[in-house]
C-alpha atoms as a PDB file:
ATOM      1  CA  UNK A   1       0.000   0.000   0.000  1.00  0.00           C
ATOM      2  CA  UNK A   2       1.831   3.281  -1.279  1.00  0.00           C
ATOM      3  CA  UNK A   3      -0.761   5.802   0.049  1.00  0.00           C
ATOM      4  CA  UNK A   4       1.331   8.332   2.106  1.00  0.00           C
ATOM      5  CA  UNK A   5       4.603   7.463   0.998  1.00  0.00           C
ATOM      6  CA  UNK A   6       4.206   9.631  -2.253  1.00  0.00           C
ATOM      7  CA  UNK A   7       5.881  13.136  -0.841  1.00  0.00           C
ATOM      8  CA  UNK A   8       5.134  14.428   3.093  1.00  0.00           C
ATOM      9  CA  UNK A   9       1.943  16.898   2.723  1.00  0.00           C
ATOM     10  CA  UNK A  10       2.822  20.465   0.957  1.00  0.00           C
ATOM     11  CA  UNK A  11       1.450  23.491   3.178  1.00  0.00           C
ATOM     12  CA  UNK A  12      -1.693  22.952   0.203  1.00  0.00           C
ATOM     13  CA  UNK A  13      -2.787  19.941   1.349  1.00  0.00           C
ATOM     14  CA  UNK A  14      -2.176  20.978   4.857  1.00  0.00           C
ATOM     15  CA  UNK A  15      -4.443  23.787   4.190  1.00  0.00           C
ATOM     16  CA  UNK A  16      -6.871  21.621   2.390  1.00  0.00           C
ATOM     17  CA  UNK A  17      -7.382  19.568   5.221  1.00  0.00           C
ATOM     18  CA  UNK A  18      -8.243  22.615   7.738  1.00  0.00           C
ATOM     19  CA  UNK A  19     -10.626  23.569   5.567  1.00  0.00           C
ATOM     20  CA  UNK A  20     -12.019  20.050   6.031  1.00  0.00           C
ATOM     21  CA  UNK A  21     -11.755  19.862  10.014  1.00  0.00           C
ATOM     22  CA  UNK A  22     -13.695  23.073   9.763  1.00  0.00           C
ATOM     23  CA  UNK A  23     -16.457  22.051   7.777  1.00  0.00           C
ATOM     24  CA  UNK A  24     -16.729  18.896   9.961  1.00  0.00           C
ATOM     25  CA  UNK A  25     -17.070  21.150  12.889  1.00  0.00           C
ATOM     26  CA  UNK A  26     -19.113  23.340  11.434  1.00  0.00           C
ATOM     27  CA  UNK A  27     -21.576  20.489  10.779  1.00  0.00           C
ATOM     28  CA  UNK A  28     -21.168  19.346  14.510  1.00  0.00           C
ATOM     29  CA  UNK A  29     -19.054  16.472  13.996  1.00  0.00           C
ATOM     30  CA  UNK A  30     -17.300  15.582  17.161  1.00  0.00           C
ATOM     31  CA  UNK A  31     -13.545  16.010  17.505  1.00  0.00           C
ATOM     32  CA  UNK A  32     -13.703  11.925  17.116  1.00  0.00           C
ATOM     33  CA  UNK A  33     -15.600  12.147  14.382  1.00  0.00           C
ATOM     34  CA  UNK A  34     -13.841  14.483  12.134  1.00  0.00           C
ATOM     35  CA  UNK A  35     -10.515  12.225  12.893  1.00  0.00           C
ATOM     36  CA  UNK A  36     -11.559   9.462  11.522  1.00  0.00           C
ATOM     37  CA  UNK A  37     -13.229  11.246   8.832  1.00  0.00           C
ATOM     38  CA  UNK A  38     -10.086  12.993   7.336  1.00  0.00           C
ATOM     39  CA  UNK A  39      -8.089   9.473   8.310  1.00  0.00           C
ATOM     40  CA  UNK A  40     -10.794   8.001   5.641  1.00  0.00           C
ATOM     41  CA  UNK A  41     -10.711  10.356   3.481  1.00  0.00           C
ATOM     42  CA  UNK A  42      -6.922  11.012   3.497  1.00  0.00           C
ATOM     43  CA  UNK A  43      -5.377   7.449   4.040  1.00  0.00           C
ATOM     44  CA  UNK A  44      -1.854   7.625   4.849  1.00  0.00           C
ATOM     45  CA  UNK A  45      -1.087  11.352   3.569  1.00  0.00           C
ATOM     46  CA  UNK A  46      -3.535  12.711   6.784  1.00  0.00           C
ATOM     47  CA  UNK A  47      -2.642  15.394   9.113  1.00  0.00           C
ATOM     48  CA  UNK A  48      -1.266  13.791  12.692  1.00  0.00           C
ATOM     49  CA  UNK A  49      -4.375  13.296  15.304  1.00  0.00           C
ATOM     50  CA  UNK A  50      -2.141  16.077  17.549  1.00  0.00           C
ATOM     51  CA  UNK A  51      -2.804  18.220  14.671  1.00  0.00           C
ATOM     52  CA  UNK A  52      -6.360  17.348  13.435  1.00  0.00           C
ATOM     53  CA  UNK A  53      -7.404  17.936  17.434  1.00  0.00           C
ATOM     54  CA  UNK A  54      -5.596  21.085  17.696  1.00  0.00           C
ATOM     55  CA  UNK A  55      -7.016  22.851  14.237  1.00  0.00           C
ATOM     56  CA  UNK A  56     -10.529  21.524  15.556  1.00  0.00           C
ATOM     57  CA  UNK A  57     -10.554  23.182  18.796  1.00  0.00           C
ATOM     58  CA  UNK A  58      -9.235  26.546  17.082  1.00  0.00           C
ATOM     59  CA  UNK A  59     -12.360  26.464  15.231  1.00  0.00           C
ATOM     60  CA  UNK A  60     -14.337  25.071  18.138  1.00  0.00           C
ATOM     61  CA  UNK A  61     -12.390  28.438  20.383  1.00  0.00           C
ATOM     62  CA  UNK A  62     -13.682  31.031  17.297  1.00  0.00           C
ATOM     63  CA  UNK A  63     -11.202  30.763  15.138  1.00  0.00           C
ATOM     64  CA  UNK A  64     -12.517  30.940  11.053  1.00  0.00           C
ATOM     65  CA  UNK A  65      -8.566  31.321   8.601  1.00  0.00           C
ATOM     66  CA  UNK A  66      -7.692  28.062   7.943  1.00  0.00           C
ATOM     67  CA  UNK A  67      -3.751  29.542   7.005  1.00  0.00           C
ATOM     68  CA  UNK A  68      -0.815  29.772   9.439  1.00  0.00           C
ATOM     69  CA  UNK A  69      -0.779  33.127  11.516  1.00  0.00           C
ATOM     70  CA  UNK A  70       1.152  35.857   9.962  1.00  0.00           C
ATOM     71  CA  UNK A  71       3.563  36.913  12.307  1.00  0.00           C
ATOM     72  CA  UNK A  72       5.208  40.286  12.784  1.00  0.00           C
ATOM     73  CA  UNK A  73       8.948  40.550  12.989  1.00  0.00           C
ATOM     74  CA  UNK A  74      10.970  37.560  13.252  1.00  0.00           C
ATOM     75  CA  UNK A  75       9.780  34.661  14.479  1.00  0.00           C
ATOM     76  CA  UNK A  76      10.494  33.632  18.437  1.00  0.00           C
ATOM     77  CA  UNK A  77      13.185  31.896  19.414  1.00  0.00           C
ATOM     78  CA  UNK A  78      12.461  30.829  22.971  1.00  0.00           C
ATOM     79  CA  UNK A  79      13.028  27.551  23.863  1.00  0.00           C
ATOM     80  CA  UNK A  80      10.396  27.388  27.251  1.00  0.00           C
ATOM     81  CA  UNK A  81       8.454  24.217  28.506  1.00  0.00           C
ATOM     82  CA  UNK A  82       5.061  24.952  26.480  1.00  0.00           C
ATOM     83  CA  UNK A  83       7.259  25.626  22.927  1.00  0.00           C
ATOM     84  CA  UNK A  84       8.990  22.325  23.470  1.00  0.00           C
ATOM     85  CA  UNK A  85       5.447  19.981  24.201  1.00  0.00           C
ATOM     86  CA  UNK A  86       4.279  21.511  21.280  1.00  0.00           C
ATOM     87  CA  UNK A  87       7.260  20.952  19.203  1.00  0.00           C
ATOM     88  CA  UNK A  88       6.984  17.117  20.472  1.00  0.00           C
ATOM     89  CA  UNK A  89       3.346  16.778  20.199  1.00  0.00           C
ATOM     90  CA  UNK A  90       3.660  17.877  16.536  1.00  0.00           C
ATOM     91  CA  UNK A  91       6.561  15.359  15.555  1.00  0.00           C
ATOM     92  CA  UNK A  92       4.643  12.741  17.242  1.00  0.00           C
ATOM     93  CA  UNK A  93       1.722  12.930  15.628  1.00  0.00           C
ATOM     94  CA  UNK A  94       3.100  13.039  12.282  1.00  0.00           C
ATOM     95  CA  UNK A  95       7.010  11.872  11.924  1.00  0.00           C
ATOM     96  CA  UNK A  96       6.832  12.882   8.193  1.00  0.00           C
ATOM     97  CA  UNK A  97       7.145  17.003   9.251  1.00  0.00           C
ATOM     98  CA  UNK A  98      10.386  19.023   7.861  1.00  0.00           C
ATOM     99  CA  UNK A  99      11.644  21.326  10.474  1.00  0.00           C
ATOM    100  CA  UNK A 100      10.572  24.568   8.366  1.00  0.00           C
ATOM    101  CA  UNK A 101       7.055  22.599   9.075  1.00  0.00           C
ATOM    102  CA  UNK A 102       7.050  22.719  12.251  1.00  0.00           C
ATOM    103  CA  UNK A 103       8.665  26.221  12.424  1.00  0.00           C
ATOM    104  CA  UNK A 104       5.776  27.106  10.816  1.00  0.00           C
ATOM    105  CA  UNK A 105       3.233  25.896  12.728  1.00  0.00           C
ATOM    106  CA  UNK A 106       4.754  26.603  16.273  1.00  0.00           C
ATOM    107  CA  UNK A 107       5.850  30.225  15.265  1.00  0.00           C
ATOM    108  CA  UNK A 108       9.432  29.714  15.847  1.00  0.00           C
ATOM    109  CA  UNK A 109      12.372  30.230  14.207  1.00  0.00           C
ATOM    110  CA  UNK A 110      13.893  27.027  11.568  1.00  0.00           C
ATOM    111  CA  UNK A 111      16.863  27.734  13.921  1.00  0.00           C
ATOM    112  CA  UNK A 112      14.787  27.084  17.282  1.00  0.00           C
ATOM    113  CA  UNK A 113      12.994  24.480  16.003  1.00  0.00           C
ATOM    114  CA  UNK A 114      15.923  22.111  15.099  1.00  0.00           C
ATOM    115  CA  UNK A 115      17.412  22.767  18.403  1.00  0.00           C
ATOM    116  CA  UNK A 116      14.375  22.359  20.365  1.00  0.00           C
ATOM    117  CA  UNK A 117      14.330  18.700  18.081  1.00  0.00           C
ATOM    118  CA  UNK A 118      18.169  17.824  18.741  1.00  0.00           C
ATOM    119  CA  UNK A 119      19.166  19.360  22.285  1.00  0.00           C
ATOM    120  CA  UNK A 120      15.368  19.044  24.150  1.00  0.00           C
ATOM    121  CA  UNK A 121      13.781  16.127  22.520  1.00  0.00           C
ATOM    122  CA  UNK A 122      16.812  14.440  22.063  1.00  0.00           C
ATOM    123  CA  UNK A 123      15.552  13.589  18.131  1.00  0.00           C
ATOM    124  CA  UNK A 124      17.376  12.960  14.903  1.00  0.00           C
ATOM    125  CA  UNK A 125      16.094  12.529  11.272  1.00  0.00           C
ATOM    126  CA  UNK A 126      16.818   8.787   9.922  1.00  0.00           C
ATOM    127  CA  UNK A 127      15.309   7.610   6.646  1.00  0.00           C
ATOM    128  CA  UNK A 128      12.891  10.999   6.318  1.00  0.00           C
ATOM    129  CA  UNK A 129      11.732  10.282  10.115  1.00  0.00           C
ATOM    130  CA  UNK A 130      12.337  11.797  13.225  1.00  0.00           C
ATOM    131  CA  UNK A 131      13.408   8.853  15.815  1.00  0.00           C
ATOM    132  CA  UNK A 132      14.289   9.656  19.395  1.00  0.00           C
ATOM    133  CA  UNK A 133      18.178   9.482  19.005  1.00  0.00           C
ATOM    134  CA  UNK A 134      18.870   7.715  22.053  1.00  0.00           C
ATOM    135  CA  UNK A 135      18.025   4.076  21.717  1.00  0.00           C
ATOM    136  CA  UNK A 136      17.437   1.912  25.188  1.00  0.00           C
ATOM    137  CA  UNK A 137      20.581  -1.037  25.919  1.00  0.00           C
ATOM    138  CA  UNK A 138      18.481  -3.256  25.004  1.00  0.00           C
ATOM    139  CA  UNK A 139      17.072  -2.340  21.376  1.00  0.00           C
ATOM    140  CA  UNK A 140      20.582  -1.734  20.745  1.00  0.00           C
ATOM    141  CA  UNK A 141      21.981  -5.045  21.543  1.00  0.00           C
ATOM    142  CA  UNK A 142      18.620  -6.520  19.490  1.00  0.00           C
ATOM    143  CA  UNK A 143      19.570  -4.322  16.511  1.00  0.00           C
ATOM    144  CA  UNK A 144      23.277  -5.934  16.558  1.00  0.00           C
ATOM    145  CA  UNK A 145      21.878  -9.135  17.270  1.00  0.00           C
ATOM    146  CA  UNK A 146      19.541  -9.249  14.373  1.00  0.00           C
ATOM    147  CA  UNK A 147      21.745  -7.680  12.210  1.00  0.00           C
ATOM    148  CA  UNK A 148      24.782  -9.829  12.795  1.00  0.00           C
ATOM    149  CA  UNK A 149      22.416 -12.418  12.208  1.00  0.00           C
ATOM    150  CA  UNK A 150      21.564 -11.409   8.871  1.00  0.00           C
ATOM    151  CA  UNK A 151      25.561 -11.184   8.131  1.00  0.00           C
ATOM    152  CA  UNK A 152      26.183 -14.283   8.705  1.00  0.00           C
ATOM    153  CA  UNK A 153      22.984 -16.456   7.395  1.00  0.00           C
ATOM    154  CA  UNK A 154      22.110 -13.964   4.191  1.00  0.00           C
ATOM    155  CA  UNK A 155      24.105 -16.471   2.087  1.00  0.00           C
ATOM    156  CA  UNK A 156      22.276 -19.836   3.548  1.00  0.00           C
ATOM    157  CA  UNK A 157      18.889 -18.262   4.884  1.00  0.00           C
ATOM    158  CA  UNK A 158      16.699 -16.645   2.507  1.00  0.00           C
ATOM    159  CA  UNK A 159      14.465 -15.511   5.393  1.00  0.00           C
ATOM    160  CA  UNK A 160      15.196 -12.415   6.484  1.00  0.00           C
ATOM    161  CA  UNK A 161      13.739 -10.788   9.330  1.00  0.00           C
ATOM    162  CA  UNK A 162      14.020  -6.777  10.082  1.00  0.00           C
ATOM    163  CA  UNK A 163      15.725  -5.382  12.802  1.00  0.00           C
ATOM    164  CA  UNK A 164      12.703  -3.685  15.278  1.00  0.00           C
ATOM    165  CA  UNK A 165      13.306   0.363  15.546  1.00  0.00           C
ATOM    166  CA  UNK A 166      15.177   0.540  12.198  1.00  0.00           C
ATOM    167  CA  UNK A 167      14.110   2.936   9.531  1.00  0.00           C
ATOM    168  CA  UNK A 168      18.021   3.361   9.227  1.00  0.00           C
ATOM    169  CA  UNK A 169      18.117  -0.668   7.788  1.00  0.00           C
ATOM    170  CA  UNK A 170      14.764  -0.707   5.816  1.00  0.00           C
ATOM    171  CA  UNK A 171      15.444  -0.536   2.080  1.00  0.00           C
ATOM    172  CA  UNK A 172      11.102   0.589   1.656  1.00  0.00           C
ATOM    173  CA  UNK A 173      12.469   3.732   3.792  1.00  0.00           C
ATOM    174  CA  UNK A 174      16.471   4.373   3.216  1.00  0.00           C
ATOM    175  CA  UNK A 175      15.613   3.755  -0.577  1.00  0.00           C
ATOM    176  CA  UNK A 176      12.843   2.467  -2.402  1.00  0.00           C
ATOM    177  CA  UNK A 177      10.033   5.214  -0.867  1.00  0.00           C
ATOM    178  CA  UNK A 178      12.598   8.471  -1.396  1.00  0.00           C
ATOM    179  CA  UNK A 179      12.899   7.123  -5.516  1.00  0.00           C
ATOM    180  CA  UNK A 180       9.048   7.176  -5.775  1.00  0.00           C
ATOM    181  CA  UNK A 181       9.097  10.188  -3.917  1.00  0.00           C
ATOM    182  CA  UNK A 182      11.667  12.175  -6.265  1.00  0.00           C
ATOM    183  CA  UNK A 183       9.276  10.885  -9.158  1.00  0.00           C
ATOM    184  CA  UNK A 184       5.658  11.128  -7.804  1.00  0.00           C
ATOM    185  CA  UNK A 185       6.258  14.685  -6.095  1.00  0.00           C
ATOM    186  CA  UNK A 186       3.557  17.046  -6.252  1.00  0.00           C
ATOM    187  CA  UNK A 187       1.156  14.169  -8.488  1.00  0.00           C
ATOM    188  CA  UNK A 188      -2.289  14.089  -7.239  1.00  0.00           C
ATOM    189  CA  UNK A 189      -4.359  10.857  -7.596  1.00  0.00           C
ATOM    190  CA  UNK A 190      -8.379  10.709  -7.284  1.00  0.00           C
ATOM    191  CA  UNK A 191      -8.185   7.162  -5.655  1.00  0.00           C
ATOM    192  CA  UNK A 192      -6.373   4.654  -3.960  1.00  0.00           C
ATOM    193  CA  UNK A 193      -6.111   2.437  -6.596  1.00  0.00           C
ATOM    194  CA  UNK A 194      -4.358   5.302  -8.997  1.00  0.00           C
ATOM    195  CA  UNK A 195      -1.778   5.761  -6.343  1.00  0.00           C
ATOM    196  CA  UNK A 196      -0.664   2.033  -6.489  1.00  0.00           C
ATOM    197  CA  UNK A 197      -0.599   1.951  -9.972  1.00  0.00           C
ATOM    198  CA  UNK A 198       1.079   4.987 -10.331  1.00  0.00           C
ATOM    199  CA  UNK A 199       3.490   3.769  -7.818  1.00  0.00           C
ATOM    200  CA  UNK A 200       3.861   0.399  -9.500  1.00  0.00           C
ATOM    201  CA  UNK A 201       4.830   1.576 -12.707  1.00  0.00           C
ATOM    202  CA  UNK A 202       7.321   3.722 -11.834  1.00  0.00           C
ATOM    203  CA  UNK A 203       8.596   0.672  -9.493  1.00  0.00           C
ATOM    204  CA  UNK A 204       8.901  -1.123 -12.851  1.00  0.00           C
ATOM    205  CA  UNK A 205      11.018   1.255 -14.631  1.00  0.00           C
ATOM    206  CA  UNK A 206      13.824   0.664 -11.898  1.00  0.00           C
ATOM    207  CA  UNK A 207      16.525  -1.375 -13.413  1.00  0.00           C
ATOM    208  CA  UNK A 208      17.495  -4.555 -11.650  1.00  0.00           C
ATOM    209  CA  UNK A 209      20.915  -3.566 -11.248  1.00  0.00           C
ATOM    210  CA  UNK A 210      19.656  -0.544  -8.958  1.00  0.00           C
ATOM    211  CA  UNK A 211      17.796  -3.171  -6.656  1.00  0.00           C
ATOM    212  CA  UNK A 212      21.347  -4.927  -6.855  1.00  0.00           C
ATOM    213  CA  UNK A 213      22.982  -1.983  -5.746  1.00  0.00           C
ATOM    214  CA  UNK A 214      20.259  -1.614  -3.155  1.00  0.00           C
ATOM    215  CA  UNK A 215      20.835  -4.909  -1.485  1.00  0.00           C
ATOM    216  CA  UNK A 216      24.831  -4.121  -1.038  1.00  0.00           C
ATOM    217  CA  UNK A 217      23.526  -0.983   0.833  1.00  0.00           C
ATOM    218  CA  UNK A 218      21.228  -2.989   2.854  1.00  0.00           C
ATOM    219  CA  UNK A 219      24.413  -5.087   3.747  1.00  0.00           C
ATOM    220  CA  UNK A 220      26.464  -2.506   4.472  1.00  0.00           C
ATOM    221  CA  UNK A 221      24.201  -1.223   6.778  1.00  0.00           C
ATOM    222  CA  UNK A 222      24.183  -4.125   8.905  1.00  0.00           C
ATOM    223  CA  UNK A 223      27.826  -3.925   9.220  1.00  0.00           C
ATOM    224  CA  UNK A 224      27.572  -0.176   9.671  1.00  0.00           C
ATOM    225  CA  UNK A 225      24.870  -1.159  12.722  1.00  0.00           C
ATOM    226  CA  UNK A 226      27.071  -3.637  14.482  1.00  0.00           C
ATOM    227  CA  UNK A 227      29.774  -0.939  14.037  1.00  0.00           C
ATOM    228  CA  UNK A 228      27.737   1.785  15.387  1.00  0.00           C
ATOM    229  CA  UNK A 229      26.862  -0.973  18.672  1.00  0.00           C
ATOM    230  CA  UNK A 230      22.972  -0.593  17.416  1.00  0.00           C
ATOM    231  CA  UNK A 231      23.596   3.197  17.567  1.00  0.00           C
ATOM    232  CA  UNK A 232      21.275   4.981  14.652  1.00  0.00           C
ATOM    233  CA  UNK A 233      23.259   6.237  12.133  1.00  0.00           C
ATOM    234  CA  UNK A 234      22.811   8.293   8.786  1.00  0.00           C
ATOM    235  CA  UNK A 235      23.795   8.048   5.368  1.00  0.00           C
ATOM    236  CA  UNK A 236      25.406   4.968   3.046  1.00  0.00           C
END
């Protein structure tokens, strides 16, 4: 299923789907209600819950622009308590955002809002995701484990079985979802169905050599994982 993994939402579609909470509230749809509508209406490419809730009860509080607030001057750079849960709240209901997003939306500065991700919420971007950089003793030692495994068994074994917490070592998210993105970006699609044909045409134009080259990088992550001592890491 590809819905979602087509491009992260432009500030459009972002606005499109305020103008959709809205009209939801303005027909007395619970808060409930209007979730799941824009989660069925949407698929995968929806606005976070955090999100949907918040942009409901601005219209449930009075509120009737469905754009960003223009702010004066530049934008705020304090880092206090009620800045940071919103910064979190935000990535946590949708991983997908860039940091100008979330600039954006918290009325901070690009600046602010990477620090607020990197020194605060102690977060990192790995395979177009924020993860929470510091992985427990034990999903690191389960990340080498699994993925000295796979070192030593991919040439017997053809089962292969994913490391857990690892968007750094899955090929659908270091590689194969970033190709369709560079290709699919900015394409709107009037169903579901479009969408995976769409997507499974253009997956059938790759060249077999590239899914070669794809599966070296796979391997070479696993070696780069048990060098790293499960650590996430970035990059080839």
């Amino acid at each position: 299923m590809f819905v979602g993994f087509v491009n992260s939402l432009t500030m459009t579609e972002r606005v499109e789907q305020r103008y959709c909470i809205r009209f939801c509230h303005k027909l007395g749809d619970s808060q409930s209600e209007t979730i799941h509508k824009i989660q069925q209406v949407f698929g995968e490419d929806a606005m976070g819950e955090t999100q949907i809730k918040e942009w409901f009860n601005r219209f449930k509080n009075g509120r009737t622009s469905v754009e960003s607030e223009q702010r004066s001057g530049r934008p705020q750079t304090a880092r206090n308590a009620a800045v940071v849960e919103r910064v979190e709240n935000l990535v946590r209901g949708d991983r997908r955002l860039t940091v100008r997003e979330i600039a954006e939306e918290v009325g901070i500065s690009k600046d602010s809002a990477h620090e607020i991700l990197r020194a605060d919420l102690n977060m990192r971007r790995v395979a177009a995701k924020f993860v929470p950089k510091l992985l427990s003793a034990e999903q690191k030692e389960l990340r080498v484990e699994v993925t000295q495994d796979l070192l030593d068994t991919t040439c017997t074994d053809p089962e292969f079985h994913q490391p857990p917490y690892s968007p750094d070592m899955a090929p659908c998210d270091f590689w194969l979802f970033p190709k369709l993105k560079t290709t699919l970006k900015g394409s709107r699609f009037e169903s579901r169905e479009e969408i995976m044909q769409n997507a499974t045409a253009e997956m059938n134009t790759i060249p077999k050599e590239a899914f070669q080259k794809c599966f070296r990088q796979w391997k070479h992550r696993w070696a780069k994982c048990v060098e790293a001592q499960g650590a996430y890491f970035e990059g080839d």
